[in-house]
PDB file of N, CA and C in Angstrom:
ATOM      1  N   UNK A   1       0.826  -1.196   0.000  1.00  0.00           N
ATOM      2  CA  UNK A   1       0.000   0.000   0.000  1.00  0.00           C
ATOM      3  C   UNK A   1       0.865   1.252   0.000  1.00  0.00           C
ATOM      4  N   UNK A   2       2.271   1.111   0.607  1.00  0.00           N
ATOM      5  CA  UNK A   2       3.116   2.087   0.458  1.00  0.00           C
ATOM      6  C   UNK A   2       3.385   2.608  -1.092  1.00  0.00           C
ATOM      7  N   UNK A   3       3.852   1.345  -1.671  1.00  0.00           N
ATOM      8  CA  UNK A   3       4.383   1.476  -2.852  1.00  0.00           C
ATOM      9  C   UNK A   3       3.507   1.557  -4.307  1.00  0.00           C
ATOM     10  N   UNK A   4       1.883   1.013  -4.036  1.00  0.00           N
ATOM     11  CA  UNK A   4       1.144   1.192  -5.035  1.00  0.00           C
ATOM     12  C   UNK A   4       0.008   1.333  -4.299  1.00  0.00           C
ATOM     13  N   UNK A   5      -0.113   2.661  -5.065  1.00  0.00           N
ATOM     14  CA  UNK A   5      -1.667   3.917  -4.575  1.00  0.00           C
ATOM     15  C   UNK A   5      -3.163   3.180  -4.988  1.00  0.00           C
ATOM     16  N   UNK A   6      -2.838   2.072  -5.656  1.00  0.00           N
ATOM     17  CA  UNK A   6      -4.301   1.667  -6.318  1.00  0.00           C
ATOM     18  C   UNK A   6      -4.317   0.157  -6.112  1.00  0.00           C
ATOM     19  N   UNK A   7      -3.629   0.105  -5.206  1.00  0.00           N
ATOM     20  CA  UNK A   7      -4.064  -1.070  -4.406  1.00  0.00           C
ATOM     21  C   UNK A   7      -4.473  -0.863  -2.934  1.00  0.00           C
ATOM     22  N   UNK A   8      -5.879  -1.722  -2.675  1.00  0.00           N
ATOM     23  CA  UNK A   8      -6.442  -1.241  -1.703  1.00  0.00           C
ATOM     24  C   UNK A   8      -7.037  -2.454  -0.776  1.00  0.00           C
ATOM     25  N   UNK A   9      -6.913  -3.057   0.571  1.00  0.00           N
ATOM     26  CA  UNK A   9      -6.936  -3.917   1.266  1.00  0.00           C
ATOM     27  C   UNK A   9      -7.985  -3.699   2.538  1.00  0.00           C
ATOM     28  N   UNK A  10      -9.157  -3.916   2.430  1.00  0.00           N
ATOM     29  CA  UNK A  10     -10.079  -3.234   3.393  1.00  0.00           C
ATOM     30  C   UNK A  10     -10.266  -4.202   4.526  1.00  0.00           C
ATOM     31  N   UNK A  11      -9.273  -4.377   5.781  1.00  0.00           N
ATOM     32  CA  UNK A  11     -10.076  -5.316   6.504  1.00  0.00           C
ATOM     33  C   UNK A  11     -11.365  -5.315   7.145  1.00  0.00           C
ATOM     34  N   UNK A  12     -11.992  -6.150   7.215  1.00  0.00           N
ATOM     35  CA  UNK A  12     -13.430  -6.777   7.601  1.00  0.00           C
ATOM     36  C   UNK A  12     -13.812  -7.206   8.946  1.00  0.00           C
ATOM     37  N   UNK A  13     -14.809  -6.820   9.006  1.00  0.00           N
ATOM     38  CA  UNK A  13     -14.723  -7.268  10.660  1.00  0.00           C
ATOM     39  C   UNK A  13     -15.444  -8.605  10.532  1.00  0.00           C
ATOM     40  N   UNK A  14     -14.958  -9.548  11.179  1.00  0.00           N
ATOM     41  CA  UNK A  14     -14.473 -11.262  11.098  1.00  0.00           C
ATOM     42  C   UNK A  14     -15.713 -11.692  11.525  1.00  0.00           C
ATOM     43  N   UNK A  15     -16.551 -11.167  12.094  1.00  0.00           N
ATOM     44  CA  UNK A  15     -17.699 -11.750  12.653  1.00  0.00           C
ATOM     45  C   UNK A  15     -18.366 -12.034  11.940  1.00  0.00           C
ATOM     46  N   UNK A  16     -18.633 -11.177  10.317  1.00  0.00           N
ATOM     47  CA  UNK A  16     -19.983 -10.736   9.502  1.00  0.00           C
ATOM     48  C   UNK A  16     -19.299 -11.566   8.024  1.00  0.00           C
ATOM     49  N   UNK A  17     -17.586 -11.688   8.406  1.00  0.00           N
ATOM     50  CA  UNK A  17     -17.224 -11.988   7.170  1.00  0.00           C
ATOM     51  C   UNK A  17     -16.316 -13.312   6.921  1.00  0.00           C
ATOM     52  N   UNK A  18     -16.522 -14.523   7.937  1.00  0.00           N
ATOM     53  CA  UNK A  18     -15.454 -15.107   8.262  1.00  0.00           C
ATOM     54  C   UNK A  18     -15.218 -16.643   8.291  1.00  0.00           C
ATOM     55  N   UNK A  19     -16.125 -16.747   6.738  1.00  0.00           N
ATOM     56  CA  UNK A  19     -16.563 -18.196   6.440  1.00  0.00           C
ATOM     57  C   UNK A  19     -15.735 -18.535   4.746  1.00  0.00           C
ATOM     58  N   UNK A  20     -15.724 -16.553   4.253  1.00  0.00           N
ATOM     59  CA  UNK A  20     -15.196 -16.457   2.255  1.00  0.00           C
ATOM     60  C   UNK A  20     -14.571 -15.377   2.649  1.00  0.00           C
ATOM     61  N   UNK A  21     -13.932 -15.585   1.354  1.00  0.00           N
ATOM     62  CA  UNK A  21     -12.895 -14.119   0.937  1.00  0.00           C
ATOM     63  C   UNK A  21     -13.103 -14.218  -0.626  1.00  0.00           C
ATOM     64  N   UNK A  22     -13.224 -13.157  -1.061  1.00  0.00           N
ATOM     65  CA  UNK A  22     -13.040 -12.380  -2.069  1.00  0.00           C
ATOM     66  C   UNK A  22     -11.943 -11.400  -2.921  1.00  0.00           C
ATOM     67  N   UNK A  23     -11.675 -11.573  -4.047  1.00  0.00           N
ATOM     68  CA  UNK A  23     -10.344 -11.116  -4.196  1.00  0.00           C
ATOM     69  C   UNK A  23     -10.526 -10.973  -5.779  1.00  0.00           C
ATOM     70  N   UNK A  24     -10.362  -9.790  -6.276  1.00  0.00           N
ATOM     71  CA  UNK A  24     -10.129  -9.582  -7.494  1.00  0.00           C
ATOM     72  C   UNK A  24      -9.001  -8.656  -7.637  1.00  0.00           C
ATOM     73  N   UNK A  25      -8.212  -9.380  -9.156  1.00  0.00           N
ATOM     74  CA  UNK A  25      -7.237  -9.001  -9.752  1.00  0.00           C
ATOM     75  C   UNK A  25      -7.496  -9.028 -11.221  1.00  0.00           C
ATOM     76  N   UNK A  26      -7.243  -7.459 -11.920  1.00  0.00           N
ATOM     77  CA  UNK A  26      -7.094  -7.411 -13.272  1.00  0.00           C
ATOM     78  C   UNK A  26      -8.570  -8.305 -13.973  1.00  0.00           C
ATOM     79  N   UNK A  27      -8.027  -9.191 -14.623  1.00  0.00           N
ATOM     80  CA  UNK A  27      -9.352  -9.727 -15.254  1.00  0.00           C
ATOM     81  C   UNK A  27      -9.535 -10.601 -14.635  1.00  0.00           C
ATOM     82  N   UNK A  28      -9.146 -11.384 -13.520  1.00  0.00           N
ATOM     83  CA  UNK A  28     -10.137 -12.887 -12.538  1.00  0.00           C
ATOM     84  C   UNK A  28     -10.268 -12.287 -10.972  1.00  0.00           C
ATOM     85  N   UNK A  29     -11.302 -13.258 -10.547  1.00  0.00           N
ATOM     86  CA  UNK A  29     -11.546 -12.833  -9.420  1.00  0.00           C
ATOM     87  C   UNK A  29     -11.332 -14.433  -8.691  1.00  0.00           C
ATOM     88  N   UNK A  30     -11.219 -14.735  -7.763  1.00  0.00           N
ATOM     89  CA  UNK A  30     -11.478 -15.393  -6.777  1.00  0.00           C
ATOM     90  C   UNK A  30     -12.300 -15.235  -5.297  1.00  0.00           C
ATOM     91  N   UNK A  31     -13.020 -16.547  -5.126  1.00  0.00           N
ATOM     92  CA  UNK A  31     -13.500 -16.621  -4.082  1.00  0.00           C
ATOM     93  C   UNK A  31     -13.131 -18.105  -3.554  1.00  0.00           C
ATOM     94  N   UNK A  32     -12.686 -17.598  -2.284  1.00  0.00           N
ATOM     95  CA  UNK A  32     -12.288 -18.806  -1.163  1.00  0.00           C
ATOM     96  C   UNK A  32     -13.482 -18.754  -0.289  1.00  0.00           C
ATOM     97  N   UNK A  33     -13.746 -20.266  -0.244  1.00  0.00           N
ATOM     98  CA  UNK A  33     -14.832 -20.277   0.861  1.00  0.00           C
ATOM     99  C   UNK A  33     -13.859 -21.080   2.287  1.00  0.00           C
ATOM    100  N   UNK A  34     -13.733 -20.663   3.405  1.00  0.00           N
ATOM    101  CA  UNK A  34     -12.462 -21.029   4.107  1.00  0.00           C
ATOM    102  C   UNK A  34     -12.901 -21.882   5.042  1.00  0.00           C
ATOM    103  N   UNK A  35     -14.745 -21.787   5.136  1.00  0.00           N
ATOM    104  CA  UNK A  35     -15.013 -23.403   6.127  1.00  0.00           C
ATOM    105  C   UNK A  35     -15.023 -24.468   5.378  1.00  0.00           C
ATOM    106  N   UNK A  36     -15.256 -25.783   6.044  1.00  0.00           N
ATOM    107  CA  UNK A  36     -15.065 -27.415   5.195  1.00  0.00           C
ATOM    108  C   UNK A  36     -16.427 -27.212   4.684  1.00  0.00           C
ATOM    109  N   UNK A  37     -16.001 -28.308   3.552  1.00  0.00           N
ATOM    110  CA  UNK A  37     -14.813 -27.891   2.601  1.00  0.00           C
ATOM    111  C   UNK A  37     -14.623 -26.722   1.820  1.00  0.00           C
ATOM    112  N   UNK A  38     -13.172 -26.702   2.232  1.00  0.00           N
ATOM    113  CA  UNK A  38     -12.203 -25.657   1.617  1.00  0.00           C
ATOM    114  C   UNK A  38     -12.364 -25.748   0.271  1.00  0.00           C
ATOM    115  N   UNK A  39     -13.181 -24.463  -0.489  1.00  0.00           N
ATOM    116  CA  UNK A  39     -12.816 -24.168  -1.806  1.00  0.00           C
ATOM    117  C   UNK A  39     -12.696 -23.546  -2.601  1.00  0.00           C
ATOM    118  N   UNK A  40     -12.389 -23.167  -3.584  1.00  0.00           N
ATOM    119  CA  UNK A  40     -11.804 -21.942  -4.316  1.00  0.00           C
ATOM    120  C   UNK A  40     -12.144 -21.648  -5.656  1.00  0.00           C
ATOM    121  N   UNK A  41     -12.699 -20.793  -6.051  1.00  0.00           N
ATOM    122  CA  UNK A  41     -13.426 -21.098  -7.448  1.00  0.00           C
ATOM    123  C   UNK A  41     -13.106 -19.283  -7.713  1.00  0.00           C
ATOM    124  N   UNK A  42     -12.096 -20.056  -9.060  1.00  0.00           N
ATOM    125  CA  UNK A  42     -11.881 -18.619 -10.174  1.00  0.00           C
ATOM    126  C   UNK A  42     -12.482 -18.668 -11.273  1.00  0.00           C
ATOM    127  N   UNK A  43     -12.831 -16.738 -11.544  1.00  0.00           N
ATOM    128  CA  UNK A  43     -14.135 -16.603 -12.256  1.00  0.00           C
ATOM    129  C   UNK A  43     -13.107 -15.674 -13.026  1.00  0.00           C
ATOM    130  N   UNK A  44     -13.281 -16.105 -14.447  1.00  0.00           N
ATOM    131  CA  UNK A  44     -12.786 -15.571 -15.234  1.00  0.00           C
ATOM    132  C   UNK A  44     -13.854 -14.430 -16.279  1.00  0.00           C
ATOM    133  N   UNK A  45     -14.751 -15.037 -16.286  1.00  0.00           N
ATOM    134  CA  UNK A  45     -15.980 -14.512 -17.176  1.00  0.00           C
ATOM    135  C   UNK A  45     -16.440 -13.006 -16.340  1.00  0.00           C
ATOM    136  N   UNK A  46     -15.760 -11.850 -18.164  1.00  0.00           N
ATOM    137  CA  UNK A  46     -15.497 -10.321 -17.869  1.00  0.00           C
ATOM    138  C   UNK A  46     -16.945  -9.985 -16.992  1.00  0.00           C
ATOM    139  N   UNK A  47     -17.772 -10.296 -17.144  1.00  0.00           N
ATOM    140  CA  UNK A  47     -18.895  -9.890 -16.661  1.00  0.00           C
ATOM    141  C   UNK A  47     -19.491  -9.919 -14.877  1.00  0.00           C
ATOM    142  N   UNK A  48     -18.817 -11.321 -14.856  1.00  0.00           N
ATOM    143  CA  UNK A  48     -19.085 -11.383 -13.833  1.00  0.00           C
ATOM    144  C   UNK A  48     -17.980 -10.652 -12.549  1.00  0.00           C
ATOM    145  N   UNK A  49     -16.359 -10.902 -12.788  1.00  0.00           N
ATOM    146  CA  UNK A  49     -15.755  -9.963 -12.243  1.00  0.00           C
ATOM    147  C   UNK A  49     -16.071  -8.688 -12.110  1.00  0.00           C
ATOM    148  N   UNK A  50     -17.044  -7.957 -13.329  1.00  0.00           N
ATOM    149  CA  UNK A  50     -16.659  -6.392 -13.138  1.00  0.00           C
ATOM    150  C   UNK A  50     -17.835  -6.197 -11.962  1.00  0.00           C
ATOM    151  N   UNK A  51     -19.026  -7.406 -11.876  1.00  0.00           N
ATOM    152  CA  UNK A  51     -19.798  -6.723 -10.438  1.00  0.00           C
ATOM    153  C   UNK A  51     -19.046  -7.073  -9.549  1.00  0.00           C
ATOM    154  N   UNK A  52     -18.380  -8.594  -9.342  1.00  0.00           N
ATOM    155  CA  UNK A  52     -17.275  -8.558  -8.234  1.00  0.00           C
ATOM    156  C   UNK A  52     -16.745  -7.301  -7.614  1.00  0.00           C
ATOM    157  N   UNK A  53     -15.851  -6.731  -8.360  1.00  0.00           N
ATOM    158  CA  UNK A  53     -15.137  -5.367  -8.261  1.00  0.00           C
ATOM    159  C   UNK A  53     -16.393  -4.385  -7.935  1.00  0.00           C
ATOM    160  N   UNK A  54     -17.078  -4.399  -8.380  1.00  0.00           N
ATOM    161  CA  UNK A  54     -17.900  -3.093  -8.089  1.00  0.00           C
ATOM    162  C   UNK A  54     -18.975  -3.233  -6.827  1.00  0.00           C
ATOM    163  N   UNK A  55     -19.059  -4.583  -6.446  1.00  0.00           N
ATOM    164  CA  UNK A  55     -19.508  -4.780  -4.925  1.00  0.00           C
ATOM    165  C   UNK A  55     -18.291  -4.355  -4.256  1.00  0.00           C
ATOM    166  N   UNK A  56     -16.979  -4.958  -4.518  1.00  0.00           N
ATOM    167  CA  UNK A  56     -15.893  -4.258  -3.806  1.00  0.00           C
ATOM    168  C   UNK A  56     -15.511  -3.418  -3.563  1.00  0.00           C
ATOM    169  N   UNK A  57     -15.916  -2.291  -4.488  1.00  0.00           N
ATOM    170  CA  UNK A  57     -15.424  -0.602  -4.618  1.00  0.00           C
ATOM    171  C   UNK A  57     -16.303  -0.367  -3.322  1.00  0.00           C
ATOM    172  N   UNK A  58     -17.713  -0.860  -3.451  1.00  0.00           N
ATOM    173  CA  UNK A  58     -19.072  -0.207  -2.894  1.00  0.00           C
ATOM    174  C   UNK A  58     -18.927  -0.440  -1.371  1.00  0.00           C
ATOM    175  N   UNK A  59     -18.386  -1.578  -1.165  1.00  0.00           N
ATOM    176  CA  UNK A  59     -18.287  -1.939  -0.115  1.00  0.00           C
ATOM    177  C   UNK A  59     -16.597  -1.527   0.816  1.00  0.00           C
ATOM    178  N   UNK A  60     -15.683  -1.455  -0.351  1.00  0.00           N
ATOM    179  CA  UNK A  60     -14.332  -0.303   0.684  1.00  0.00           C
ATOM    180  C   UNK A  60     -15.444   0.921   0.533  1.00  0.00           C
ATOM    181  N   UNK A  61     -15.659   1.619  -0.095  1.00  0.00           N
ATOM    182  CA  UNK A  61     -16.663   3.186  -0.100  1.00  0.00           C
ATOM    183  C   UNK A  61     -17.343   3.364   1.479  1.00  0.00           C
ATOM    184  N   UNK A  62     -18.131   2.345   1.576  1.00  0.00           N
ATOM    185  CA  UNK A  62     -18.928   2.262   3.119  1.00  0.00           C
ATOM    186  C   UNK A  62     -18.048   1.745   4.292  1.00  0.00           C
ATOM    187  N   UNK A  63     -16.601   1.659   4.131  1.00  0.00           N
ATOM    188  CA  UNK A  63     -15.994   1.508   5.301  1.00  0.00           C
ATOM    189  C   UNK A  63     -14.763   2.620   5.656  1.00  0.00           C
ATOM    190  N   UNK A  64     -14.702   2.498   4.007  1.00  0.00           N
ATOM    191  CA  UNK A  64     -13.919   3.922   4.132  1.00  0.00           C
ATOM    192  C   UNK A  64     -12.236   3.500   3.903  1.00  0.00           C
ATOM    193  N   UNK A  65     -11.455   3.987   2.591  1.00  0.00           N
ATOM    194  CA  UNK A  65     -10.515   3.181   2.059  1.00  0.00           C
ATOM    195  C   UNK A  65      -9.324   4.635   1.548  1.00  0.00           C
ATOM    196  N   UNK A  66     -10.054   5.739   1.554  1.00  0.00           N
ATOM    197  CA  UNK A  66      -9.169   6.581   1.516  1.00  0.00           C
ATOM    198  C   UNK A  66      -8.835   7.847   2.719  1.00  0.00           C
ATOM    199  N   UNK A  67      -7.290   8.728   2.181  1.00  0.00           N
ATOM    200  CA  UNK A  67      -7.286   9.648   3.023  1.00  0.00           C
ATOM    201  C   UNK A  67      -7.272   9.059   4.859  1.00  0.00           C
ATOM    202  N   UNK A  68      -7.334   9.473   5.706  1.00  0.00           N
ATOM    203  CA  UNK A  68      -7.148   9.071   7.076  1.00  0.00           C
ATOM    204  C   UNK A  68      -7.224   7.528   7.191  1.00  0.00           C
ATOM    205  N   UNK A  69      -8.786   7.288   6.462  1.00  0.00           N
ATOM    206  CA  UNK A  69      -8.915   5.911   6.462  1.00  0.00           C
ATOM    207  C   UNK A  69      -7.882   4.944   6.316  1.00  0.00           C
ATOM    208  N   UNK A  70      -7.069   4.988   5.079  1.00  0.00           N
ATOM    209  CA  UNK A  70      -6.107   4.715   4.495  1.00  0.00           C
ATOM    210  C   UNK A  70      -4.813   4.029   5.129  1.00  0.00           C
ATOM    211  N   UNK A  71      -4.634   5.286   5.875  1.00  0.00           N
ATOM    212  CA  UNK A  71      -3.389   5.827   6.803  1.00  0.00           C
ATOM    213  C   UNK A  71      -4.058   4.516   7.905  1.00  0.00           C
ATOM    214  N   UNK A  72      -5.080   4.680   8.634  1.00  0.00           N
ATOM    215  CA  UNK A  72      -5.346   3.913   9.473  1.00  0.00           C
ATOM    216  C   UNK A  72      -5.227   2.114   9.457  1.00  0.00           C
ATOM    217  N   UNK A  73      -5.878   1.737   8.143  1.00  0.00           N
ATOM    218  CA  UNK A  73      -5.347   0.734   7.265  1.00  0.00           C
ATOM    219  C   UNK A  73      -4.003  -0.198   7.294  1.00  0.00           C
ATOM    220  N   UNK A  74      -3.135   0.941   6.931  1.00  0.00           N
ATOM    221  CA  UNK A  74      -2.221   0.470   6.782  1.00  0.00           C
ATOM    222  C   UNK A  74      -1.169   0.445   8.159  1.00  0.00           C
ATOM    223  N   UNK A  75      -1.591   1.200   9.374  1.00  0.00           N
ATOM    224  CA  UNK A  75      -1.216   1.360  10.377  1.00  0.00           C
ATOM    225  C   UNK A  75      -1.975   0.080  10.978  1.00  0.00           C
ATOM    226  N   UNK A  76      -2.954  -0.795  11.169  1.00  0.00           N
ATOM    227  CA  UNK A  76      -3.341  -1.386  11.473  1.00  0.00           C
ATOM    228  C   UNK A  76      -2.961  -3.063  11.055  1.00  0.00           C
ATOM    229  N   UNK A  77      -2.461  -2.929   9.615  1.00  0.00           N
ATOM    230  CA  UNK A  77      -1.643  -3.915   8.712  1.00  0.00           C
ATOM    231  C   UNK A  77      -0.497  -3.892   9.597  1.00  0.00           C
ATOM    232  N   UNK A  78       0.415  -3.344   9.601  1.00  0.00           N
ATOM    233  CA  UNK A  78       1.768  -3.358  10.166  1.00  0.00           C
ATOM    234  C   UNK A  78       1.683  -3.751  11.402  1.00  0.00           C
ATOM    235  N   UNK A  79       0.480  -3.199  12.355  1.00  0.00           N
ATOM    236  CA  UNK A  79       0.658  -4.071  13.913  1.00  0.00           C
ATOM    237  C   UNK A  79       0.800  -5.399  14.271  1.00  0.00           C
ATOM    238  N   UNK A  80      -0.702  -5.598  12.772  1.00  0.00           N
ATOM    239  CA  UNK A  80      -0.779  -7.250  12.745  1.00  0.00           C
ATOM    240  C   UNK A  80       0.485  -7.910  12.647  1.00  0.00           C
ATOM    241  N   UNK A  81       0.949  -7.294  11.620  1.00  0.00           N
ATOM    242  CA  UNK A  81       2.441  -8.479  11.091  1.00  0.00           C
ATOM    243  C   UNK A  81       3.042  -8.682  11.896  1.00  0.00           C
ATOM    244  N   UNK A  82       3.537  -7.164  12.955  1.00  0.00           N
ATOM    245  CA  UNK A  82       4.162  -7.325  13.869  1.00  0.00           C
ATOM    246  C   UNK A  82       3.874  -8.433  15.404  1.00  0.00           C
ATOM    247  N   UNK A  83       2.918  -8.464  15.218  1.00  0.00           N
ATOM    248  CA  UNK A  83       2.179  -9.476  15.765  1.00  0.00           C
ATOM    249  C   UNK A  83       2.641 -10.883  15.461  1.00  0.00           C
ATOM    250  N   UNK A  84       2.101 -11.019  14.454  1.00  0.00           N
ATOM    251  CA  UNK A  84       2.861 -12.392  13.793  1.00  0.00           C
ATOM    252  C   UNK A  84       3.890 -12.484  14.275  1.00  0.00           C
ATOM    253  N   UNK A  85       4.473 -11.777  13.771  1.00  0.00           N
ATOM    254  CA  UNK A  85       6.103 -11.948  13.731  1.00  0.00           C
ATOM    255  C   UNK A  85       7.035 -12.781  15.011  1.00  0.00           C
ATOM    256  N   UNK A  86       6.203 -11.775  16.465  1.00  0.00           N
ATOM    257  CA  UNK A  86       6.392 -12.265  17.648  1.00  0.00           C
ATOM    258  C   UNK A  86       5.724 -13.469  18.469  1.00  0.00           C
TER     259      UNK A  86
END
């Protein structure tokens, strides 16, 4: 997030969201469903990614992905790792 402005990582609060993940890149999207069974299904078909992405825009928009937000984001990324780490 330092190094590229148009990449954007909105964490979720785990309660509401903590069964799939969602993930689009360029032209495919993926979805992991992360309870049993574990599975993963990439969607290549342009159509269906571009609502992917655009539930995604809609949904960083209502949590809030730029400016302070942002900053907060990525301040919140780095604790985690640091976390990990230890």
């Amino acid at each position: 997030m330092d190094t590229h402005k148009n990449y954007h990582f909105i964490p979720l609060d785990a309660t509401n969201h903590n069964q799939s993940t969602l993930m689009v890149k360029n032209h495919k999207a993926l979805l992991v469903h992360t309870s049993e069974p574990f599975t993963v299904f990439e969607i290549s078909q342009p159509e269906i990614v571009s609502l992917y992405r655009e539930y995604l825009l809609q949904l960083a928009a209502r949590v809030g992905y730029a400016g302070i937000n942002r900053s907060q984001i990525k301040s919140r990324l780095k604790e985690l790792i640091r976390e990990l780490r230890n």
